[in-house]
C-alpha atoms as a PDB file:
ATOM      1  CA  UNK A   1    -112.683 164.785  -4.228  1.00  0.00           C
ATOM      2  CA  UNK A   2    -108.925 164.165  -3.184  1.00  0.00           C
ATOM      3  CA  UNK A   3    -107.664 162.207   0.235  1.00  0.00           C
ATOM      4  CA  UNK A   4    -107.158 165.980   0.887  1.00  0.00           C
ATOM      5  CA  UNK A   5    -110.454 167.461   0.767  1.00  0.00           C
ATOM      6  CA  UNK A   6    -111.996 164.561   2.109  1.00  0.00           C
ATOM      7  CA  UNK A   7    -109.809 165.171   5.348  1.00  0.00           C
ATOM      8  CA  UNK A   8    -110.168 168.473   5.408  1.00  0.00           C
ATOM      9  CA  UNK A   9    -114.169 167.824   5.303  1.00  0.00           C
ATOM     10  CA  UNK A  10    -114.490 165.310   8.152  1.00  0.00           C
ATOM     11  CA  UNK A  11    -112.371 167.625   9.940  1.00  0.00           C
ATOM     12  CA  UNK A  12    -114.814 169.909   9.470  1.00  0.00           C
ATOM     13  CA  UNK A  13    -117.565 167.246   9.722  1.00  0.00           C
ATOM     14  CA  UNK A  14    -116.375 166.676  13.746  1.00  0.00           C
ATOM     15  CA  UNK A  15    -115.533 169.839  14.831  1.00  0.00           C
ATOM     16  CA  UNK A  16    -118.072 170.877  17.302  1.00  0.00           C
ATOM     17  CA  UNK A  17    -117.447 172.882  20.871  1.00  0.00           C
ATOM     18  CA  UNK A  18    -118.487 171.392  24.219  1.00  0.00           C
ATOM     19  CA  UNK A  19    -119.263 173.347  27.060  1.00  0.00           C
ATOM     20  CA  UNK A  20    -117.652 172.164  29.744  1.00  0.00           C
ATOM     21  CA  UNK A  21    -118.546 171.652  33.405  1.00  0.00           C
ATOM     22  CA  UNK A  22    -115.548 174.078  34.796  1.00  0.00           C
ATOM     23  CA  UNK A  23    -117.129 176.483  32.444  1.00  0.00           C
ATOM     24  CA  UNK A  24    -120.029 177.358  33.703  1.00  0.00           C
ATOM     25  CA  UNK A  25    -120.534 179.287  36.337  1.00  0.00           C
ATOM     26  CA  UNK A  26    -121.739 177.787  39.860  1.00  0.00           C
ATOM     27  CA  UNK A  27    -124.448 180.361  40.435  1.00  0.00           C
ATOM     28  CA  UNK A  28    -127.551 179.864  39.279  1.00  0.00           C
ATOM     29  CA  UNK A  29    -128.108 181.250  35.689  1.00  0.00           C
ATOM     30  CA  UNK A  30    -131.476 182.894  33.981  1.00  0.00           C
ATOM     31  CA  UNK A  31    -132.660 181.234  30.755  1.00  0.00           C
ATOM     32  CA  UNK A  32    -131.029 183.821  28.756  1.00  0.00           C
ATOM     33  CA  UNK A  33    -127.573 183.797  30.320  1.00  0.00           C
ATOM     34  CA  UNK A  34    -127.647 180.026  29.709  1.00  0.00           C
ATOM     35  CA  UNK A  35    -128.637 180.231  25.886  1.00  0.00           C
ATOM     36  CA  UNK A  36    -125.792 182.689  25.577  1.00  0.00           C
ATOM     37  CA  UNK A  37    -123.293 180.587  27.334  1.00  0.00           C
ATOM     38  CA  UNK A  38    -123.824 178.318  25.517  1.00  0.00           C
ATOM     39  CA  UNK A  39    -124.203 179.430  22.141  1.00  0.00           C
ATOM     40  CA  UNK A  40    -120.625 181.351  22.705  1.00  0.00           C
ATOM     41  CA  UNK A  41    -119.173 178.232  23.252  1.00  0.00           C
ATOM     42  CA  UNK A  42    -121.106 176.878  19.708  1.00  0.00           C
ATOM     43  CA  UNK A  43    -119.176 179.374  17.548  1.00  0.00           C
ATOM     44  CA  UNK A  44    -115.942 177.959  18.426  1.00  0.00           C
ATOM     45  CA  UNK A  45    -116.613 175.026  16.464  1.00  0.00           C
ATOM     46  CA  UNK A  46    -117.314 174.732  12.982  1.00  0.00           C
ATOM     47  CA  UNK A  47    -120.401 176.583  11.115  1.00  0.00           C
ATOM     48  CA  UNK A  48    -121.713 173.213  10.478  1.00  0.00           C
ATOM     49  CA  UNK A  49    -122.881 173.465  13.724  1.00  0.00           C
ATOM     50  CA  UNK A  50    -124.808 176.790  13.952  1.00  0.00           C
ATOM     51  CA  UNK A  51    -128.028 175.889  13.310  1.00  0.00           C
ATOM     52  CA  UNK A  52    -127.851 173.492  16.954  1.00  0.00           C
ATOM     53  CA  UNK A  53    -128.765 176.558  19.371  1.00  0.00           C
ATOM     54  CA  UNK A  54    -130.096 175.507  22.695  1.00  0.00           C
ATOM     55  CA  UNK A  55    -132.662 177.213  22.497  1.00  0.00           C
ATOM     56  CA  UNK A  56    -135.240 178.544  25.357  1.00  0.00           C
ATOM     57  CA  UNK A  57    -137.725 176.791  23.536  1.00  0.00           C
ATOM     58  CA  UNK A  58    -136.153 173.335  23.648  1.00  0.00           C
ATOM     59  CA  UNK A  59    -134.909 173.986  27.671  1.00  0.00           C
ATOM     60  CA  UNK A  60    -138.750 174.931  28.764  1.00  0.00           C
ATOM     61  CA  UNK A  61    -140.072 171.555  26.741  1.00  0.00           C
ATOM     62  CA  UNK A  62    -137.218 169.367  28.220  1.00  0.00           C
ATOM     63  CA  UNK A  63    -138.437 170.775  31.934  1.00  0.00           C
ATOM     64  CA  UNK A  64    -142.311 169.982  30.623  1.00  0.00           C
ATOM     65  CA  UNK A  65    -141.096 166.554  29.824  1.00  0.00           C
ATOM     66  CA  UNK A  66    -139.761 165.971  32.911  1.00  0.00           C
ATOM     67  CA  UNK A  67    -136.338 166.080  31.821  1.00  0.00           C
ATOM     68  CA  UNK A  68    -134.821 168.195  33.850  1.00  0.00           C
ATOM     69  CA  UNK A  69    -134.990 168.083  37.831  1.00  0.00           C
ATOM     70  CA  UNK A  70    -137.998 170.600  39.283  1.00  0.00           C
ATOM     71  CA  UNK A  71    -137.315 174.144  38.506  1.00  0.00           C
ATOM     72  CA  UNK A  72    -137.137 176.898  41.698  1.00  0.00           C
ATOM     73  CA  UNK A  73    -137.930 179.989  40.790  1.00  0.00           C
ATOM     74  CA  UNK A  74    -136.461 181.379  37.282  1.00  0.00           C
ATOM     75  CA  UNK A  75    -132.753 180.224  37.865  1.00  0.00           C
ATOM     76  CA  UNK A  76    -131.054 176.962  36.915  1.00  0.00           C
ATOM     77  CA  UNK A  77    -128.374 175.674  38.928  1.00  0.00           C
ATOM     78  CA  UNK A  78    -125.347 174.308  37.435  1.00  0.00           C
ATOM     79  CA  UNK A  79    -126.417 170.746  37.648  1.00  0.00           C
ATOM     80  CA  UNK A  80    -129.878 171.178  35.821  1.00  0.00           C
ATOM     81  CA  UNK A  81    -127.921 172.855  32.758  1.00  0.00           C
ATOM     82  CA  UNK A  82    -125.642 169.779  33.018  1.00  0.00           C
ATOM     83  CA  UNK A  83    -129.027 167.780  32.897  1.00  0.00           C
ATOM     84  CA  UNK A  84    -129.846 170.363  29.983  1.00  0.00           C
ATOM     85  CA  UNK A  85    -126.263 169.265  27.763  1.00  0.00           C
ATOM     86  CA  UNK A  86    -126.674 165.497  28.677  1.00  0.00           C
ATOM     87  CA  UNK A  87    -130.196 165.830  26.933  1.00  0.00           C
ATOM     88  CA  UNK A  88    -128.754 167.687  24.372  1.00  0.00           C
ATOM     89  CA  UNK A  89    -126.100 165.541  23.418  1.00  0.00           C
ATOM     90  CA  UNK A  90    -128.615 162.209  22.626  1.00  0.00           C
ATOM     91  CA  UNK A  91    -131.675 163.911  21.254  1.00  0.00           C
ATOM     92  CA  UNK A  92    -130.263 163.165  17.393  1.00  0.00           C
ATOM     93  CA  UNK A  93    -130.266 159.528  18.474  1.00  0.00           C
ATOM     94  CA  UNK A  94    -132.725 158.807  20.760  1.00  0.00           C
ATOM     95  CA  UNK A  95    -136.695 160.186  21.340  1.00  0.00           C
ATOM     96  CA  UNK A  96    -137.614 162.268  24.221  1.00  0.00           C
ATOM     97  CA  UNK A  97    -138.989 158.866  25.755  1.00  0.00           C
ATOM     98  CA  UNK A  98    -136.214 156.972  25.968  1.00  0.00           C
ATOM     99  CA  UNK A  99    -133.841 159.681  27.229  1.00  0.00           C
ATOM    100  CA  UNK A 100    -136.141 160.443  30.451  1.00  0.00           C
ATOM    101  CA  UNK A 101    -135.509 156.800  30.735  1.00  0.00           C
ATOM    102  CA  UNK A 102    -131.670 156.819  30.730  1.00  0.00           C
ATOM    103  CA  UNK A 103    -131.769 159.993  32.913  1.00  0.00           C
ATOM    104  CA  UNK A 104    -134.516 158.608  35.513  1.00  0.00           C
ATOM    105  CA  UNK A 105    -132.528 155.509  36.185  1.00  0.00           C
ATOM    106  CA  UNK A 106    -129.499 157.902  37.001  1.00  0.00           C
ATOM    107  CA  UNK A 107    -131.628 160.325  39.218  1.00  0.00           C
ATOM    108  CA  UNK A 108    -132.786 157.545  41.060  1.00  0.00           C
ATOM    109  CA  UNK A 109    -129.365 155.982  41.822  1.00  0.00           C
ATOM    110  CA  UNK A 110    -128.958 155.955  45.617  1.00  0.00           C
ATOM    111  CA  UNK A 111    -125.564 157.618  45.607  1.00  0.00           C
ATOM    112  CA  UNK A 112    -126.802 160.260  43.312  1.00  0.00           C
ATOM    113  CA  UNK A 113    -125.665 163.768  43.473  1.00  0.00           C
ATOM    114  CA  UNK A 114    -125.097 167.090  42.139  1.00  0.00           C
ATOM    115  CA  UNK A 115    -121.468 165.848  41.830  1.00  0.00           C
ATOM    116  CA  UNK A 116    -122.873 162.502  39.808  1.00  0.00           C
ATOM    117  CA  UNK A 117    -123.773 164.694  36.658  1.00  0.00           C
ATOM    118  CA  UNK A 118    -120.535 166.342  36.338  1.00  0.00           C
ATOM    119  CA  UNK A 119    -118.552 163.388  36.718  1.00  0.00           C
ATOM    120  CA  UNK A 120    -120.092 161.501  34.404  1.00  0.00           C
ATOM    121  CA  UNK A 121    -120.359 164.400  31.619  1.00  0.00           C
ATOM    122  CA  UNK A 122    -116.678 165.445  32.202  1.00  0.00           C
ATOM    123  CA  UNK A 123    -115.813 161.655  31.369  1.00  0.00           C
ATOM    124  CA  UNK A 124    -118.205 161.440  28.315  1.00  0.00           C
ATOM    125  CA  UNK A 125    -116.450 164.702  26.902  1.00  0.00           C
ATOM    126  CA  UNK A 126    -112.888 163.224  27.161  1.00  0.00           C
ATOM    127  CA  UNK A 127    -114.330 160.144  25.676  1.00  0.00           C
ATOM    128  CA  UNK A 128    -115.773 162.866  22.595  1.00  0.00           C
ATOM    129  CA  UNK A 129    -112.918 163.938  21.985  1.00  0.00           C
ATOM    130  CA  UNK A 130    -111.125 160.767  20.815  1.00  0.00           C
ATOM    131  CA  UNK A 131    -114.479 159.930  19.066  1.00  0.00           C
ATOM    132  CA  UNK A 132    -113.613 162.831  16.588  1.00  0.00           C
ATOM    133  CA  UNK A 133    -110.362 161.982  15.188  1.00  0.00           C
ATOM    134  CA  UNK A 134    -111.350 158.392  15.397  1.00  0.00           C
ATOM    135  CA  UNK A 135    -114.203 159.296  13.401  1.00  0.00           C
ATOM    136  CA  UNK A 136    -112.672 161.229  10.836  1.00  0.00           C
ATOM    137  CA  UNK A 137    -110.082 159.084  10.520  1.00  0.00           C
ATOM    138  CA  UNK A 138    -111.843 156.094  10.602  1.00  0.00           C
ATOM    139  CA  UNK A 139    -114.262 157.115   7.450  1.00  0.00           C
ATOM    140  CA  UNK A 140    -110.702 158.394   5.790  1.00  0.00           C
ATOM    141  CA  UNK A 141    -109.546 155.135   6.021  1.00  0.00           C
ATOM    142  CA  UNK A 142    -112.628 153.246   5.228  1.00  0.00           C
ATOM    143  CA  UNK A 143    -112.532 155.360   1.679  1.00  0.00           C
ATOM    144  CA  UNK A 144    -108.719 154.401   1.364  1.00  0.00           C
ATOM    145  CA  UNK A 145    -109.437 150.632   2.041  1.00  0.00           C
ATOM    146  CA  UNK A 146    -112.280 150.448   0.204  1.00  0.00           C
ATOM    147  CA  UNK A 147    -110.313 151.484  -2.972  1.00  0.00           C
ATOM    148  CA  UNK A 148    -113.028 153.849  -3.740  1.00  0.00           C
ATOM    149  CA  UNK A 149    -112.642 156.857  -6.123  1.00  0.00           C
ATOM    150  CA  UNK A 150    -114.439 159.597  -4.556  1.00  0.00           C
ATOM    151  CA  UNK A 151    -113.972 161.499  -8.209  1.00  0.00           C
ATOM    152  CA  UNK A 152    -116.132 158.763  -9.893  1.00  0.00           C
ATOM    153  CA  UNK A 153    -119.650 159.075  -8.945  1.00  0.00           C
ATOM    154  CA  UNK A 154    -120.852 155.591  -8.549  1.00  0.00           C
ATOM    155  CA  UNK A 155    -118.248 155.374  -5.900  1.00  0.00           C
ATOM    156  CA  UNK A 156    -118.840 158.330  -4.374  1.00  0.00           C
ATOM    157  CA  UNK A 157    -122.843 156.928  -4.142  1.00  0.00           C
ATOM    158  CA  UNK A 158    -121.014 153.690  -2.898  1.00  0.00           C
ATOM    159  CA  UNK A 159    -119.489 155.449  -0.123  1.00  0.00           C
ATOM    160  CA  UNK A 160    -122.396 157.625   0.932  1.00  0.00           C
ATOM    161  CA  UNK A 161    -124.801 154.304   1.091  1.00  0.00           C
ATOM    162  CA  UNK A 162    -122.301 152.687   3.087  1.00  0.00           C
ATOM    163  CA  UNK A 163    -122.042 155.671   6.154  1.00  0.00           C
ATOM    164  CA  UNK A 164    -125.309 156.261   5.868  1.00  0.00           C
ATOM    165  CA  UNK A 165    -125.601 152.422   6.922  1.00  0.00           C
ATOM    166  CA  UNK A 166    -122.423 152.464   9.130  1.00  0.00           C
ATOM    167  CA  UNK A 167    -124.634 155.711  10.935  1.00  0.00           C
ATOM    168  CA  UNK A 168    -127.779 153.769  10.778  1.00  0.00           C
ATOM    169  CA  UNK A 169    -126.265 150.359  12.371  1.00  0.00           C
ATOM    170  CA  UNK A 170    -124.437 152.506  15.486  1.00  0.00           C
ATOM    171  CA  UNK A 171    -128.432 154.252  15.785  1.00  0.00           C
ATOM    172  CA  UNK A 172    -129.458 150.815  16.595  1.00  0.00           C
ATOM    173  CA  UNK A 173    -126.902 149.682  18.495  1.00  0.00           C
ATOM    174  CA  UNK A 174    -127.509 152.476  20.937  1.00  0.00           C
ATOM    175  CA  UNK A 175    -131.706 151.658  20.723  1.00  0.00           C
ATOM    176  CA  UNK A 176    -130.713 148.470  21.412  1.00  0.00           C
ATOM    177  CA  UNK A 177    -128.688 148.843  24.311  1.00  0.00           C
ATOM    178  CA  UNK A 178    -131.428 151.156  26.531  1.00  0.00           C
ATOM    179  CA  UNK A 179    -134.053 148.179  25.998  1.00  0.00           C
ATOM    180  CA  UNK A 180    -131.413 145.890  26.839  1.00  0.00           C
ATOM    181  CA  UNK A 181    -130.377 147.835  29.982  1.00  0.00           C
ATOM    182  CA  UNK A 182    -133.628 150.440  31.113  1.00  0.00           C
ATOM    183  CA  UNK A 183    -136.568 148.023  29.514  1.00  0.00           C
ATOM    184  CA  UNK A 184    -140.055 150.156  29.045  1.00  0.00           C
ATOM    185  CA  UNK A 185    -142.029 149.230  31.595  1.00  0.00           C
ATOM    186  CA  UNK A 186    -144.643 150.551  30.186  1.00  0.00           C
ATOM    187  CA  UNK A 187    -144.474 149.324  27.498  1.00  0.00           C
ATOM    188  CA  UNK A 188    -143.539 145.765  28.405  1.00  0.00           C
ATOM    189  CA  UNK A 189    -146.920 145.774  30.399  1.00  0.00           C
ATOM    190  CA  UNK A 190    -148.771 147.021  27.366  1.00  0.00           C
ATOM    191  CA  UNK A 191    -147.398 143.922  25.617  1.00  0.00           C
ATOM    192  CA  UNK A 192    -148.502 141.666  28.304  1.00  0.00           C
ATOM    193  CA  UNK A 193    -151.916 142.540  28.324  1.00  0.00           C
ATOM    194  CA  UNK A 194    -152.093 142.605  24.542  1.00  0.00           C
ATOM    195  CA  UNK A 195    -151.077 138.762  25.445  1.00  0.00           C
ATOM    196  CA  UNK A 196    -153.538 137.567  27.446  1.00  0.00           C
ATOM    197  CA  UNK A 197    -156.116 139.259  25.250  1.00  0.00           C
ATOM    198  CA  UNK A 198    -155.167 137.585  22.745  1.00  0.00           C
ATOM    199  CA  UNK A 199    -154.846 133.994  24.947  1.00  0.00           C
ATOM    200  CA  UNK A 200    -158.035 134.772  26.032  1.00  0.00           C
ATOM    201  CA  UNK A 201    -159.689 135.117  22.189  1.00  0.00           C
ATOM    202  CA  UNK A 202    -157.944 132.380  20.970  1.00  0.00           C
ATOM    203  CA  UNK A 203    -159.394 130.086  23.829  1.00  0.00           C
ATOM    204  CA  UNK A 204    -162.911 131.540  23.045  1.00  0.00           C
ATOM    205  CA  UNK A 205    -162.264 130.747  19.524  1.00  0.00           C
ATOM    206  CA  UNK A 206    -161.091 126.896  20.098  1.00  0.00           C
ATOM    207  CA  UNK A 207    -164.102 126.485  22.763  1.00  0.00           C
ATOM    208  CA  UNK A 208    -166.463 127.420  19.906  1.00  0.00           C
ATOM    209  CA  UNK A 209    -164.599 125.476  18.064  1.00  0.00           C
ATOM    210  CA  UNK A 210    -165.306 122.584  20.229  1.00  0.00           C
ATOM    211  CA  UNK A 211    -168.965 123.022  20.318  1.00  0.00           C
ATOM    212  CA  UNK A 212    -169.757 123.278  16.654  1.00  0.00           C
ATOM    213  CA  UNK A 213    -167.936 119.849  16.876  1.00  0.00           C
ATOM    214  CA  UNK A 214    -169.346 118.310  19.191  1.00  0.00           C
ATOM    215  CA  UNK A 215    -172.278 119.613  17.862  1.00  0.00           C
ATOM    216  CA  UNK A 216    -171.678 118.397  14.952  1.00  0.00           C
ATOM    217  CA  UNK A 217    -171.024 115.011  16.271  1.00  0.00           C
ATOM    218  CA  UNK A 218    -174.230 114.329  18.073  1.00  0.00           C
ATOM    219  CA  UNK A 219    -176.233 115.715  15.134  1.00  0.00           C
ATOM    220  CA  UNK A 220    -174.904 112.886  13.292  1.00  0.00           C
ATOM    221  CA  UNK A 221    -175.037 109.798  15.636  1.00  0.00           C
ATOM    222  CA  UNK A 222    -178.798 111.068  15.969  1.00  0.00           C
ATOM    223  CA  UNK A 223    -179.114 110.393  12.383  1.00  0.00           C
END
């Protein structure tokens, strides 16, 4: 594989189509005008990305999960298929779980609005773009640095080993960052009890502890 081909494949590799917010339509859309929407806007990209549908299936779990904000009748309005792309875009990173957690804290903000969502997705998207030829040519250069041959096979296993760590460290960093900022409370709780259960049997423990001793003790000065 030349500098070429490589190019030519991250090119490939980044080119996915976003729907954006001044693209879709501010009446309030059936399930099936919304899968369509969006998967017209999907073939614009590359084929790498045809097998990402948004699928009904994945829009009715994200409103069981509580993903989405509650449903009125069989129409979605313009911000819950906003909510819909925002969940969209971090399910390959992050678990159902933590996303209702990013999204909760944003629903909750007291100068939330229908306006909020669009705002902050039109923002994210011109971010995107920059993160694609950054991408690509970040990796391209990494290869070109790197002084690897991409025509010799141990350093074409090199250079998969180190994305696939470069992909795995940027995973984390993102984990990372929710605990940091939107802590489980749940789960923090959880923790705390498993704490004091465990305070609590390791005091048992050193209270037997002292009684076989003292125990002990006087069963010898009796002697």
């Amino acid at each position: 594989m030349n500098e070429n081909e490589l190019k030519a494949l991250l090119a490939e590799a980044v080119h996915d189509a976003d729907l954006h917010p001044n693209e879709i339509p501010s009446i309030d859309l059936y399930l099936d005008q919304i899968t369509s929407l969006a998967d017209e806007k999907r073939r614009e990209g590359s084929p790498r990305f045809a097998d990402r549908a948004l699928t009904k299936t994945m829009i009715n779990n994200y409103s069981k999960d509580g993903l989405l904000s509650p449903i009125k009748g069989k129409k979605y309005t313009k911000e819950q298929i906003l909510q819909m792309l925002m969940v969209y875009e971090m399910k390959n990173t992050l678990s159902i779980g933590e996303i209702k957690r990013v999204l909760q804290n944003v629903y909750t903000l007291p100068e939330y609005n229908a306006g909020t969502l669009e705002s902050i997705y039109t923002r994210y998207l011109a971010f995107k773009e920059n993160e694609r030829s950054a991408t690509a040519d970040g990796v391209a250069k990494f290869a070109a640095e790197a002084d690897l041959n991409l025509e010799n096979e141990e350093d074409f296993l090199v250079f998969l080993l180190s994305l696939s760590a470069m992909s795995s460290y940027l995973k984390n960093a993102v984990q990372i960052l929710l605990e940091a900022h939107y802590p489980d409370l749940n789960e923090e709780k959880t923790r705390e009890e498993q704490e004091k259960k465990e305070a609590a049997k390791r005091a048992k423990a050193e209270q037997k502890a002292e009684k076989k001793a003292s125990k002990a003790k006087k069963e010898g000065g009796e002697q």
